[in-house]
PDB file of N, CA and C in Angstrom:
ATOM      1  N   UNK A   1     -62.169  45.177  95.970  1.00  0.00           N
ATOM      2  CA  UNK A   1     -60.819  45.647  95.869  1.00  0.00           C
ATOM      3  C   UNK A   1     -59.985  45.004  96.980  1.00  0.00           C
ATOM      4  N   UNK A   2     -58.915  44.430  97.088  1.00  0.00           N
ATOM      5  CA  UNK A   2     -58.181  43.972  97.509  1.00  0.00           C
ATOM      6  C   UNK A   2     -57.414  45.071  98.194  1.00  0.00           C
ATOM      7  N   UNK A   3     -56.638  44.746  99.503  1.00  0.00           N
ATOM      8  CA  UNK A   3     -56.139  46.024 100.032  1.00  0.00           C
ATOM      9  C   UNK A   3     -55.095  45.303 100.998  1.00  0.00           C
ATOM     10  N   UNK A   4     -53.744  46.029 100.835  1.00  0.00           N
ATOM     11  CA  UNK A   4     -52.513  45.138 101.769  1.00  0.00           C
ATOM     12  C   UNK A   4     -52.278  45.593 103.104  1.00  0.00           C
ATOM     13  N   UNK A   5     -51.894  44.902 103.921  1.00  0.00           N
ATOM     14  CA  UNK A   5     -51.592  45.052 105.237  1.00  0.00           C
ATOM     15  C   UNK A   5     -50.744  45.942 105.712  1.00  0.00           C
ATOM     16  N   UNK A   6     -50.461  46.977 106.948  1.00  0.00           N
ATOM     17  CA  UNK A   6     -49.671  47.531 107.076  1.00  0.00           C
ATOM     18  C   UNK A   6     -49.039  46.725 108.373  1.00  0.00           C
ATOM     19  N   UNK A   7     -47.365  46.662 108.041  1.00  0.00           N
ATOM     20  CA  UNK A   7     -47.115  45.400 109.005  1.00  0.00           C
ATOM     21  C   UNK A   7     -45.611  45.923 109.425  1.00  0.00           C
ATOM     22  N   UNK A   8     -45.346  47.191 108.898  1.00  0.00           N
ATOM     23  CA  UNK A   8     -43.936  47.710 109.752  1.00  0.00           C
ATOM     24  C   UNK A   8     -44.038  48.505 110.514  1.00  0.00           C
ATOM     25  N   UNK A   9     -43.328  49.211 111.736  1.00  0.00           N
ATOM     26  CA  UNK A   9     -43.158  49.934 112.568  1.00  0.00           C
ATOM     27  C   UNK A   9     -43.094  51.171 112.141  1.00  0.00           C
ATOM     28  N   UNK A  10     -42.324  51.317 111.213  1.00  0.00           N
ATOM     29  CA  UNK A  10     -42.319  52.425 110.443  1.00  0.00           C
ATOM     30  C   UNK A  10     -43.436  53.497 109.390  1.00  0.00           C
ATOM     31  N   UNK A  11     -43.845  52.379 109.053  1.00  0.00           N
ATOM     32  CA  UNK A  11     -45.531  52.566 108.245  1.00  0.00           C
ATOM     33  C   UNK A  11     -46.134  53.052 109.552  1.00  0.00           C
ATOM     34  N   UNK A  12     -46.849  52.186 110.869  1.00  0.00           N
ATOM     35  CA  UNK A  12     -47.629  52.839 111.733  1.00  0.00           C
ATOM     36  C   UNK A  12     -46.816  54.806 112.212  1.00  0.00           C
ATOM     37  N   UNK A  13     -45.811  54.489 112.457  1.00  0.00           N
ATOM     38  CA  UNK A  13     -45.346  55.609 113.313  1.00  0.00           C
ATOM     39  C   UNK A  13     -45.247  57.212 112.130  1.00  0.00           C
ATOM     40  N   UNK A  14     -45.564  57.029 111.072  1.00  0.00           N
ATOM     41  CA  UNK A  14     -45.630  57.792 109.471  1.00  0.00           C
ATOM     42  C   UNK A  14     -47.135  58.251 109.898  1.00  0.00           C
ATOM     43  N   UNK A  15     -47.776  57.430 109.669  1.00  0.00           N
ATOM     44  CA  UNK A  15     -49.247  57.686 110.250  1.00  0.00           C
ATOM     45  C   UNK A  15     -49.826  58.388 110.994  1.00  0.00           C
ATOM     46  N   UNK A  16     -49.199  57.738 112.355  1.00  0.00           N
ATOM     47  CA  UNK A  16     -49.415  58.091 113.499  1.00  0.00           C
ATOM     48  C   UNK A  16     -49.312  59.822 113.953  1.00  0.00           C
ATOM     49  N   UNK A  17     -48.140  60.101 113.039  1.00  0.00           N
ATOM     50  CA  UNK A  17     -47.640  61.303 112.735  1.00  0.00           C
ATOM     51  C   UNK A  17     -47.706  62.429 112.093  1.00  0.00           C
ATOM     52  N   UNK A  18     -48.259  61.884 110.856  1.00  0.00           N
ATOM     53  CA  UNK A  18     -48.398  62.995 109.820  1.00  0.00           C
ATOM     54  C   UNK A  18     -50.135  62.234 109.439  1.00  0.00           C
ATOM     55  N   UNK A  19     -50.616  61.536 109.729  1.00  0.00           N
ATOM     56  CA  UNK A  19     -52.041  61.107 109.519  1.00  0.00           C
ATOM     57  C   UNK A  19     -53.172  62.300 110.382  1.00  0.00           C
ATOM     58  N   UNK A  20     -54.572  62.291 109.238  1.00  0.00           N
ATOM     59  CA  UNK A  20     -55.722  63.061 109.962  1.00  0.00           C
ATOM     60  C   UNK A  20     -56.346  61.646 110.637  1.00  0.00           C
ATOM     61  N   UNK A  21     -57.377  62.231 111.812  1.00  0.00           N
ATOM     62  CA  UNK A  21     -57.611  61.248 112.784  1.00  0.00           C
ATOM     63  C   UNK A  21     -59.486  61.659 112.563  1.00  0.00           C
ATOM     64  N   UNK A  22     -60.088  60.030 112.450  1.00  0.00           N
ATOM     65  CA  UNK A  22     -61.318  59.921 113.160  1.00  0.00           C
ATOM     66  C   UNK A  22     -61.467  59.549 113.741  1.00  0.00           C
ATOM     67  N   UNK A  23     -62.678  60.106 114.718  1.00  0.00           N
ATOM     68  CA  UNK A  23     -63.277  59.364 115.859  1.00  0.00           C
ATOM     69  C   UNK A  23     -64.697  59.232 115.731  1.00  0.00           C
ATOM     70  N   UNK A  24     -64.869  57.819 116.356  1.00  0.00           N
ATOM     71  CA  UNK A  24     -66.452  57.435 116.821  1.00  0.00           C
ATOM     72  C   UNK A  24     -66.374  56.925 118.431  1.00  0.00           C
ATOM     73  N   UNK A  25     -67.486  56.184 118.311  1.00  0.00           N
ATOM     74  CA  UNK A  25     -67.357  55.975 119.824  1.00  0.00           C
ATOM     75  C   UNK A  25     -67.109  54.563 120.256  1.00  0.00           C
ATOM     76  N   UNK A  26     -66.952  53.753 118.890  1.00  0.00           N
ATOM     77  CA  UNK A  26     -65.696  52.624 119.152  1.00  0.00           C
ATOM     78  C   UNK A  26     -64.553  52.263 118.795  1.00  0.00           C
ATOM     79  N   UNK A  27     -64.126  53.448 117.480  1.00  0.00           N
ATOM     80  CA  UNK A  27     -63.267  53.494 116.739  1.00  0.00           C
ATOM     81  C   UNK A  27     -62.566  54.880 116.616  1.00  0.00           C
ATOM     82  N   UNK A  28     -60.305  54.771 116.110  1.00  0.00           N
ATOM     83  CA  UNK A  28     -60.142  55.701 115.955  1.00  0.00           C
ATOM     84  C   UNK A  28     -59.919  55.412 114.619  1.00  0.00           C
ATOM     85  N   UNK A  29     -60.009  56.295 113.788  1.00  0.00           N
ATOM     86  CA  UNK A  29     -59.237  56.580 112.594  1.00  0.00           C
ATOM     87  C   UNK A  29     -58.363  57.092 112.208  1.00  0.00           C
ATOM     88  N   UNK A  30     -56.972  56.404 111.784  1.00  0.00           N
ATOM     89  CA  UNK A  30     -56.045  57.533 111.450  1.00  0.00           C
ATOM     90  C   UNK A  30     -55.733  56.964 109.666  1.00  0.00           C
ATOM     91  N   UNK A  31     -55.427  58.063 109.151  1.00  0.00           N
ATOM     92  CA  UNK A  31     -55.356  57.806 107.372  1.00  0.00           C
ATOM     93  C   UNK A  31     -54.694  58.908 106.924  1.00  0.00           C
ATOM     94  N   UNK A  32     -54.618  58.611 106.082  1.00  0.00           N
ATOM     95  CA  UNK A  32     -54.032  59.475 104.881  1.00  0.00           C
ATOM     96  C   UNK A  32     -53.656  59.303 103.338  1.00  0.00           C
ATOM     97  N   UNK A  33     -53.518  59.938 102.481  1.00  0.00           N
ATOM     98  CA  UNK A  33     -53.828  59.429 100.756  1.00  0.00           C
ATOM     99  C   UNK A  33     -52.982  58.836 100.873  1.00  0.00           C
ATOM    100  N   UNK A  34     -52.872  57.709  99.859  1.00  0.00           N
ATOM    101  CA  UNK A  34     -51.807  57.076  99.290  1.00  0.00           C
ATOM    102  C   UNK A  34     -51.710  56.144  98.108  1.00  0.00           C
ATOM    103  N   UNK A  35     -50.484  55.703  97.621  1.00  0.00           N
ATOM    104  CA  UNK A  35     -50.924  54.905  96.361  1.00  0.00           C
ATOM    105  C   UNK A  35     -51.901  53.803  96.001  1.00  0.00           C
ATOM    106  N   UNK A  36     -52.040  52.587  97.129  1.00  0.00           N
ATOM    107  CA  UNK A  36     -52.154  51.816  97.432  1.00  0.00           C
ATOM    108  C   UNK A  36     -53.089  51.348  98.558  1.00  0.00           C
ATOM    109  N   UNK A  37     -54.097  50.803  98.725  1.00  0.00           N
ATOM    110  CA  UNK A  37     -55.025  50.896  99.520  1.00  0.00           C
ATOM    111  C   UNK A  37     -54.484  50.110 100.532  1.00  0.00           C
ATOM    112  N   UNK A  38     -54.095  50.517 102.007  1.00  0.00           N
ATOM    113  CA  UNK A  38     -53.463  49.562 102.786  1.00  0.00           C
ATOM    114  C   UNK A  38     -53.748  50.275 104.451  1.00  0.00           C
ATOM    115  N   UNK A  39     -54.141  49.356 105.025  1.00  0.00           N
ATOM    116  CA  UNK A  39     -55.120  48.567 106.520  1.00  0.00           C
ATOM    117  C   UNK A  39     -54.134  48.045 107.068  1.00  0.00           C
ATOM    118  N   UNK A  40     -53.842  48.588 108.323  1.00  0.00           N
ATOM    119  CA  UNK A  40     -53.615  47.960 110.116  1.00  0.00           C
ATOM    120  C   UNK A  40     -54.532  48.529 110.977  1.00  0.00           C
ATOM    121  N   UNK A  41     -53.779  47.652 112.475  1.00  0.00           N
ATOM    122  CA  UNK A  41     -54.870  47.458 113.169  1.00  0.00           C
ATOM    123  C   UNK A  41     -53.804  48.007 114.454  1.00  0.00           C
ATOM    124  N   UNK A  42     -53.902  48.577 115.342  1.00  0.00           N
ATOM    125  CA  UNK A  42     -53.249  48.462 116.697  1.00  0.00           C
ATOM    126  C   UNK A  42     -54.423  48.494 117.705  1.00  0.00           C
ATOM    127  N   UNK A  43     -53.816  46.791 118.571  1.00  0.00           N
ATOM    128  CA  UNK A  43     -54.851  46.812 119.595  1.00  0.00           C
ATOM    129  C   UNK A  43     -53.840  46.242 120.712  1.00  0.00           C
ATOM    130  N   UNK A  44     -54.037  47.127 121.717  1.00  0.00           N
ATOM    131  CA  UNK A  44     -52.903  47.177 123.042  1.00  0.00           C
ATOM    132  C   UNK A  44     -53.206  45.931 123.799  1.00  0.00           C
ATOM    133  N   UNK A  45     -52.580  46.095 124.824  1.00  0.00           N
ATOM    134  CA  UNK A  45     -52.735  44.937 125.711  1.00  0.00           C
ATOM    135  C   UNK A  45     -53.569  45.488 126.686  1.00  0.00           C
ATOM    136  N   UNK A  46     -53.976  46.691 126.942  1.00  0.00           N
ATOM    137  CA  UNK A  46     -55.027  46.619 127.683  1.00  0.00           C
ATOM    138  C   UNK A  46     -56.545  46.604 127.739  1.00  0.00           C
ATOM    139  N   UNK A  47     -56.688  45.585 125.768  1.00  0.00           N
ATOM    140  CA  UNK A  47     -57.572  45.587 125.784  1.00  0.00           C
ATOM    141  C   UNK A  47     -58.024  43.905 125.900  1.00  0.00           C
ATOM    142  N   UNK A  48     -56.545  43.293 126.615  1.00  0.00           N
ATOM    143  CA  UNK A  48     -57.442  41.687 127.395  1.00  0.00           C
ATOM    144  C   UNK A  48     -56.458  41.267 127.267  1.00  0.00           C
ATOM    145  N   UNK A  49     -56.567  39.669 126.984  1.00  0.00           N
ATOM    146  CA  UNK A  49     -55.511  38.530 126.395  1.00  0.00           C
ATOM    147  C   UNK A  49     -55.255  38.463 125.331  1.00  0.00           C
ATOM    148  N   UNK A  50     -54.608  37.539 124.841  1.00  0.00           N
ATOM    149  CA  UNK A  50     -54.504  37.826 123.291  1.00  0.00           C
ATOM    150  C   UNK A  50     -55.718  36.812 122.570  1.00  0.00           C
ATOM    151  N   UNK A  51     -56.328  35.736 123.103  1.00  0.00           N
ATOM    152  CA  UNK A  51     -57.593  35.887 122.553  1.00  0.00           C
ATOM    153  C   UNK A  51     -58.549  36.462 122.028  1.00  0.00           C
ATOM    154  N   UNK A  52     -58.954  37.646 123.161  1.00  0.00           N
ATOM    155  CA  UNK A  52     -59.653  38.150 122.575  1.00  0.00           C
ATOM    156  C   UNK A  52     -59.311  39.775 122.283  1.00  0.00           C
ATOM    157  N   UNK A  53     -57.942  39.825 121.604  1.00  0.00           N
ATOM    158  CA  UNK A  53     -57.408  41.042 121.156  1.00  0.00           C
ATOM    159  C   UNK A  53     -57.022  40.488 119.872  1.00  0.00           C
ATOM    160  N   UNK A  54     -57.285  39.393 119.009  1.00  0.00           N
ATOM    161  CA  UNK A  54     -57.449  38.685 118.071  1.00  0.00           C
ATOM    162  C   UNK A  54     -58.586  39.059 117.359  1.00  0.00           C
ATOM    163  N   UNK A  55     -59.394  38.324 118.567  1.00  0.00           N
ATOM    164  CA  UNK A  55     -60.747  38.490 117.967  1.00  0.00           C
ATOM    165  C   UNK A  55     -61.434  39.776 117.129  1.00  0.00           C
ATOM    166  N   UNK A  56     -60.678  40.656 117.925  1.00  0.00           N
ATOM    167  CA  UNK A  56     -60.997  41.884 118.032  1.00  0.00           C
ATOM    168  C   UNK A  56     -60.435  42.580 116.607  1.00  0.00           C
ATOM    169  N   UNK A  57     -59.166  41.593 116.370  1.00  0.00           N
ATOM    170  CA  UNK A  57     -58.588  42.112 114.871  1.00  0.00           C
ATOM    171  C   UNK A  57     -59.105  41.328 113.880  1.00  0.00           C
ATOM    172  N   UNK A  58     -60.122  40.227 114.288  1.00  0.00           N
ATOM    173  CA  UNK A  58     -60.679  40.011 112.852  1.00  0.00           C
ATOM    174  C   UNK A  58     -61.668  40.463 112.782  1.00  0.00           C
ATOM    175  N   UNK A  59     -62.744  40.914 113.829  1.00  0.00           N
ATOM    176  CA  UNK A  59     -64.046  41.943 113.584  1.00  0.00           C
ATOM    177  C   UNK A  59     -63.580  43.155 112.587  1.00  0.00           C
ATOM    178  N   UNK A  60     -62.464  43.397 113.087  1.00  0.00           N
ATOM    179  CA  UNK A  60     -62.059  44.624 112.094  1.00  0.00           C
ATOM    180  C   UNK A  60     -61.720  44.682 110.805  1.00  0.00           C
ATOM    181  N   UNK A  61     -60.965  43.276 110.827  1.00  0.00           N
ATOM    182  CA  UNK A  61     -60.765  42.851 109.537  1.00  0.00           C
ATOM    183  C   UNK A  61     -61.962  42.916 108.711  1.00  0.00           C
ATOM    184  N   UNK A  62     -62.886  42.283 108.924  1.00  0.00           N
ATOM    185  CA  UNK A  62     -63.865  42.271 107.842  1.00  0.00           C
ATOM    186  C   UNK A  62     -64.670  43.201 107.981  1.00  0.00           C
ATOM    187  N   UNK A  63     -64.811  44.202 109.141  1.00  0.00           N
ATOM    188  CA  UNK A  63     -65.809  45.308 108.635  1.00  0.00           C
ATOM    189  C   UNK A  63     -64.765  45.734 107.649  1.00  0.00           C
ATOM    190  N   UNK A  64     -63.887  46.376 107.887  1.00  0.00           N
ATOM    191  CA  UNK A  64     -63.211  46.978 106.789  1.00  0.00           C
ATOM    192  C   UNK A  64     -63.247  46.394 105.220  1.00  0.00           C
ATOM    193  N   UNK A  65     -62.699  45.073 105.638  1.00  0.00           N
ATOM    194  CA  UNK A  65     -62.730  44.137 103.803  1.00  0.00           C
ATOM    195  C   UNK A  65     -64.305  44.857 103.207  1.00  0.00           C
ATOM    196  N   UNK A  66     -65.566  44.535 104.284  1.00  0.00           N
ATOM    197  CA  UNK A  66     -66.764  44.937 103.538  1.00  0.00           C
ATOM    198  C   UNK A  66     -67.311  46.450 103.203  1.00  0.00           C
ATOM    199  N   UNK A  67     -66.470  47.599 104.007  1.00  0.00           N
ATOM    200  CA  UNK A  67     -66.715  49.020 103.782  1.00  0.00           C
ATOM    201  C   UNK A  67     -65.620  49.554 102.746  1.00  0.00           C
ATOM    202  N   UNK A  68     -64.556  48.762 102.744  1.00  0.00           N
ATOM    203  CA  UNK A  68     -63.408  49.752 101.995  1.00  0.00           C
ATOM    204  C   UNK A  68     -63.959  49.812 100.208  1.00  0.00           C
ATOM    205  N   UNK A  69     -64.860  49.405 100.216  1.00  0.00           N
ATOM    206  CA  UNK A  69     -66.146  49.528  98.432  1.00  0.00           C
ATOM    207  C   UNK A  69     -66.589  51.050  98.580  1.00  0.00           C
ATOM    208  N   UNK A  70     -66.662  51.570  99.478  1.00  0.00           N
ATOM    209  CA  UNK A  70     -67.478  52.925  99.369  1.00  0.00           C
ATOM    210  C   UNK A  70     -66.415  53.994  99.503  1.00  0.00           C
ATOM    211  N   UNK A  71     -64.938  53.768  99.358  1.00  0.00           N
ATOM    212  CA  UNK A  71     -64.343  54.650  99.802  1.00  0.00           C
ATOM    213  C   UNK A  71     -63.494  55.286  98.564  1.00  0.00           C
ATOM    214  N   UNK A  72     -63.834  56.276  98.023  1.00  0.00           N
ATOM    215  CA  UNK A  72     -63.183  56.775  97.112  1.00  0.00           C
ATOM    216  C   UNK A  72     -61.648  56.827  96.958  1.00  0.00           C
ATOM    217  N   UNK A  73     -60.629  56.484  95.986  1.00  0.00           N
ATOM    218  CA  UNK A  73     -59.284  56.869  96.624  1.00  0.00           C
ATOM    219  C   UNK A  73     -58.898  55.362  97.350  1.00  0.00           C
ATOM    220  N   UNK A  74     -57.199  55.618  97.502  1.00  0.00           N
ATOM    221  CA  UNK A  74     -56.587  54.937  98.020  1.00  0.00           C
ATOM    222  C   UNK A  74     -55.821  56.111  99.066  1.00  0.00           C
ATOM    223  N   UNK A  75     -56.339  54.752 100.188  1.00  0.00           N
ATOM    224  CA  UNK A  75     -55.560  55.705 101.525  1.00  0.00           C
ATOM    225  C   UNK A  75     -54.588  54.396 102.427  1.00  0.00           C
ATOM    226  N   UNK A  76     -53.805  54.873 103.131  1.00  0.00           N
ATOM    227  CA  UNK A  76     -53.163  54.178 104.218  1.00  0.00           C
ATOM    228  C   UNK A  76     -53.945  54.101 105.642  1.00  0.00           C
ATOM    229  N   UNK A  77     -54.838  52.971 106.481  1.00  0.00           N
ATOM    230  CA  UNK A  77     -55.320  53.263 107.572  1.00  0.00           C
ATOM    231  C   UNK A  77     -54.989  52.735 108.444  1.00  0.00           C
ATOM    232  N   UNK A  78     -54.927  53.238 109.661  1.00  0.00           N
ATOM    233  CA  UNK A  78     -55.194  52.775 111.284  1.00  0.00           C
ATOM    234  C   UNK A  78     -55.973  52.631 111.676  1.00  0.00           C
ATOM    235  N   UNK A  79     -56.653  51.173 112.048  1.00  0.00           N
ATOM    236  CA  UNK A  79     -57.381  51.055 113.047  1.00  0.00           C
ATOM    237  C   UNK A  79     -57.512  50.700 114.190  1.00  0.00           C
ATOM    238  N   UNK A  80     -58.050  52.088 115.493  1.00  0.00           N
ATOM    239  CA  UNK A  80     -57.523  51.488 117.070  1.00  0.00           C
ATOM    240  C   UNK A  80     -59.024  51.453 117.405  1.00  0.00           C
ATOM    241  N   UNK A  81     -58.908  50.711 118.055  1.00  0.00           N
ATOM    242  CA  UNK A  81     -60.573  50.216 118.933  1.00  0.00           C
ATOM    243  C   UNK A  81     -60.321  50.756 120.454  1.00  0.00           C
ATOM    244  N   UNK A  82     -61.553  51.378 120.643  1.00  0.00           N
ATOM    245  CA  UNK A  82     -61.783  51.967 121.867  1.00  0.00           C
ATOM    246  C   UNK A  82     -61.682  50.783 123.431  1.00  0.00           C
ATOM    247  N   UNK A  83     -61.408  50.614 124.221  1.00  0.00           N
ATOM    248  CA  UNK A  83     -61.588  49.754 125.356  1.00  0.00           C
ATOM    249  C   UNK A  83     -63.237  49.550 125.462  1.00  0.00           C
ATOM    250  N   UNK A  84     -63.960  48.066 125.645  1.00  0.00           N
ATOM    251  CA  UNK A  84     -64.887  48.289 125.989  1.00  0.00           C
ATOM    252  C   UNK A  84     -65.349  47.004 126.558  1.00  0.00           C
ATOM    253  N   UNK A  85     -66.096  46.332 127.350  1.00  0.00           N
ATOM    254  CA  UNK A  85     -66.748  45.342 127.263  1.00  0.00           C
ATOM    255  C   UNK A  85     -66.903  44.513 126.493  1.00  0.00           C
ATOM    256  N   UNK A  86     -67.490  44.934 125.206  1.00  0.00           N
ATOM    257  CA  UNK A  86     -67.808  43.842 124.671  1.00  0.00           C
ATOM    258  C   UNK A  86     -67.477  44.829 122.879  1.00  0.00           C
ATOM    259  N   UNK A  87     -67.229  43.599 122.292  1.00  0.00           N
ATOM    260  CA  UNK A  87     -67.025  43.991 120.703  1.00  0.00           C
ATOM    261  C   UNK A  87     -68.074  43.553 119.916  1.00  0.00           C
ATOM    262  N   UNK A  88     -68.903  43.799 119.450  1.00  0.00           N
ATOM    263  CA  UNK A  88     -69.343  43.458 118.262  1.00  0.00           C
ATOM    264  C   UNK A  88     -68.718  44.047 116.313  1.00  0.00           C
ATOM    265  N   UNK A  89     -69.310  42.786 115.872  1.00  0.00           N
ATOM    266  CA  UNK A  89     -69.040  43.285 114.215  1.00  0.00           C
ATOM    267  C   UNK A  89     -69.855  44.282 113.997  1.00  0.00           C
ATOM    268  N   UNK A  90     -71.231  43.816 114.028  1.00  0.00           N
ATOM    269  CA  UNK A  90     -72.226  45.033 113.750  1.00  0.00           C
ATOM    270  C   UNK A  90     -71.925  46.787 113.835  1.00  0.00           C
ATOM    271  N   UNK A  91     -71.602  46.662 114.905  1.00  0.00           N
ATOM    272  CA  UNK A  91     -71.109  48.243 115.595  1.00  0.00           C
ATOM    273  C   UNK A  91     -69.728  48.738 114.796  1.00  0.00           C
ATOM    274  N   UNK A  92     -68.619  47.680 115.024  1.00  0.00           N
ATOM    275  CA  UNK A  92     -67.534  48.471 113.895  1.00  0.00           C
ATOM    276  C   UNK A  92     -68.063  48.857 112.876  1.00  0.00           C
ATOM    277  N   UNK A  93     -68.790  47.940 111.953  1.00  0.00           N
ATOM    278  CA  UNK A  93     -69.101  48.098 110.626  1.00  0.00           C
ATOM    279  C   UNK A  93     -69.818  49.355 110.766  1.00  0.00           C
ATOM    280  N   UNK A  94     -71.101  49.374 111.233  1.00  0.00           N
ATOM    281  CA  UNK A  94     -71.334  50.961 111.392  1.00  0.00           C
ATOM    282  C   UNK A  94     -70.720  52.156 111.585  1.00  0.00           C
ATOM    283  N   UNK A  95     -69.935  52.365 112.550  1.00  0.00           N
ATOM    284  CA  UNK A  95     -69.005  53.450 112.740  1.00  0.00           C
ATOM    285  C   UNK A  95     -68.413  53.409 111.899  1.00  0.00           C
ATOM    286  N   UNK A  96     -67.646  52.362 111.498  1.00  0.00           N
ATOM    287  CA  UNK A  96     -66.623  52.610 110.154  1.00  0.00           C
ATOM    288  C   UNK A  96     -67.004  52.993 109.183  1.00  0.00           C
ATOM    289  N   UNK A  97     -68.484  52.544 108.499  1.00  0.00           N
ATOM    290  CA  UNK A  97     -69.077  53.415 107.450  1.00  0.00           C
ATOM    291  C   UNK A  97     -69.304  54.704 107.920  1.00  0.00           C
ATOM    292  N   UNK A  98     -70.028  54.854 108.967  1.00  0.00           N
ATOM    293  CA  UNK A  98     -69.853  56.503 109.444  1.00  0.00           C
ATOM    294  C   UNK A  98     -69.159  57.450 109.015  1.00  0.00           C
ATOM    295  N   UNK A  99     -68.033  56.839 109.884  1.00  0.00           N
ATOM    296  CA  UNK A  99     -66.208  58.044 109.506  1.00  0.00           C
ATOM    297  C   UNK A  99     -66.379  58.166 108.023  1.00  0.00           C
ATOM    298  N   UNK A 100     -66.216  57.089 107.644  1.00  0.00           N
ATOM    299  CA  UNK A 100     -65.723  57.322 105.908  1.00  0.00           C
ATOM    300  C   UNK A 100     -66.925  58.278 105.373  1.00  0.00           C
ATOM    301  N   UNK A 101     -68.080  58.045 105.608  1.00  0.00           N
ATOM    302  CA  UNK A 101     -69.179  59.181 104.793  1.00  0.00           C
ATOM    303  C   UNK A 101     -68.757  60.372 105.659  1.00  0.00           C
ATOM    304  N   UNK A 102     -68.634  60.724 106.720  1.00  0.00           N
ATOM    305  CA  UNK A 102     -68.156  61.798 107.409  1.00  0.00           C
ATOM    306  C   UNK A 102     -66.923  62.490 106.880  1.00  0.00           C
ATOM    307  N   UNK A 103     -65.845  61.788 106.603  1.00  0.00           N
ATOM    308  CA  UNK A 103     -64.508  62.372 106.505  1.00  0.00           C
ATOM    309  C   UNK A 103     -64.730  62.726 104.636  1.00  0.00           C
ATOM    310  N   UNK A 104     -65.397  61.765 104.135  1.00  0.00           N
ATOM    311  CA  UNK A 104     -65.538  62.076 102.545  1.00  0.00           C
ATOM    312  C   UNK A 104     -64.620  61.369 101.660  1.00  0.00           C
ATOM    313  N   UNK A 105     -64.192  60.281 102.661  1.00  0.00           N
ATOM    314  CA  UNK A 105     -63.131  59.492 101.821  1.00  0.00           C
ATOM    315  C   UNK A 105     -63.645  58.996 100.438  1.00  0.00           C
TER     316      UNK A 105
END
């Protein structure tokens, strides 16, 4: 399934607001139903340079492209990454399947 970007100010701050929130212990989740299956990412500046706060948005990118198959429904999501050392794919992808079997999406 194909799923569009969330890329206005307005979309995040809707979310941010009226969205339910998961947590793991590298990831937050914020979501909520919607028509249309649609993914952002907010990652601050204090989580480096913009190298590797890039990087960091395409690990996410594709755990998500490869988990959003198990998720019942179309929702609107946020994804914020915890500060840490080091990022791996492996680990998003896990947590992110987590939340979603957790929350029951």
């Amino acid at each position: 399934m194909k799923y569009l970007r969330l890329k206005k100010q307005t979309d995040f701050q809707k979310l941010f607001q009226k969205g339910k929130r998961a947590f793991s212990p590298s990831l937050t989740m914020i979501y909520s139903k919607s028509d249309k299956m649609r993914m952002g990412i907010s990652v601050g500046k204090r989580h480096g340079k913009s190298v590797k706060r890039n990087r960091i948005k395409r690990l996410l990118r594709e755990s998500f492209r490869l988990t959003q198959n198990e998720m019942q429904g179309t929702y609107s999501i946020v994804l914020i990454p915890k500060v840490s050392d080091e990022y791996d794919f492996s680990t998003f992808k896990r947590h992110l399947q987590c939340m979603i079997k957790k929350e029951k999406m």
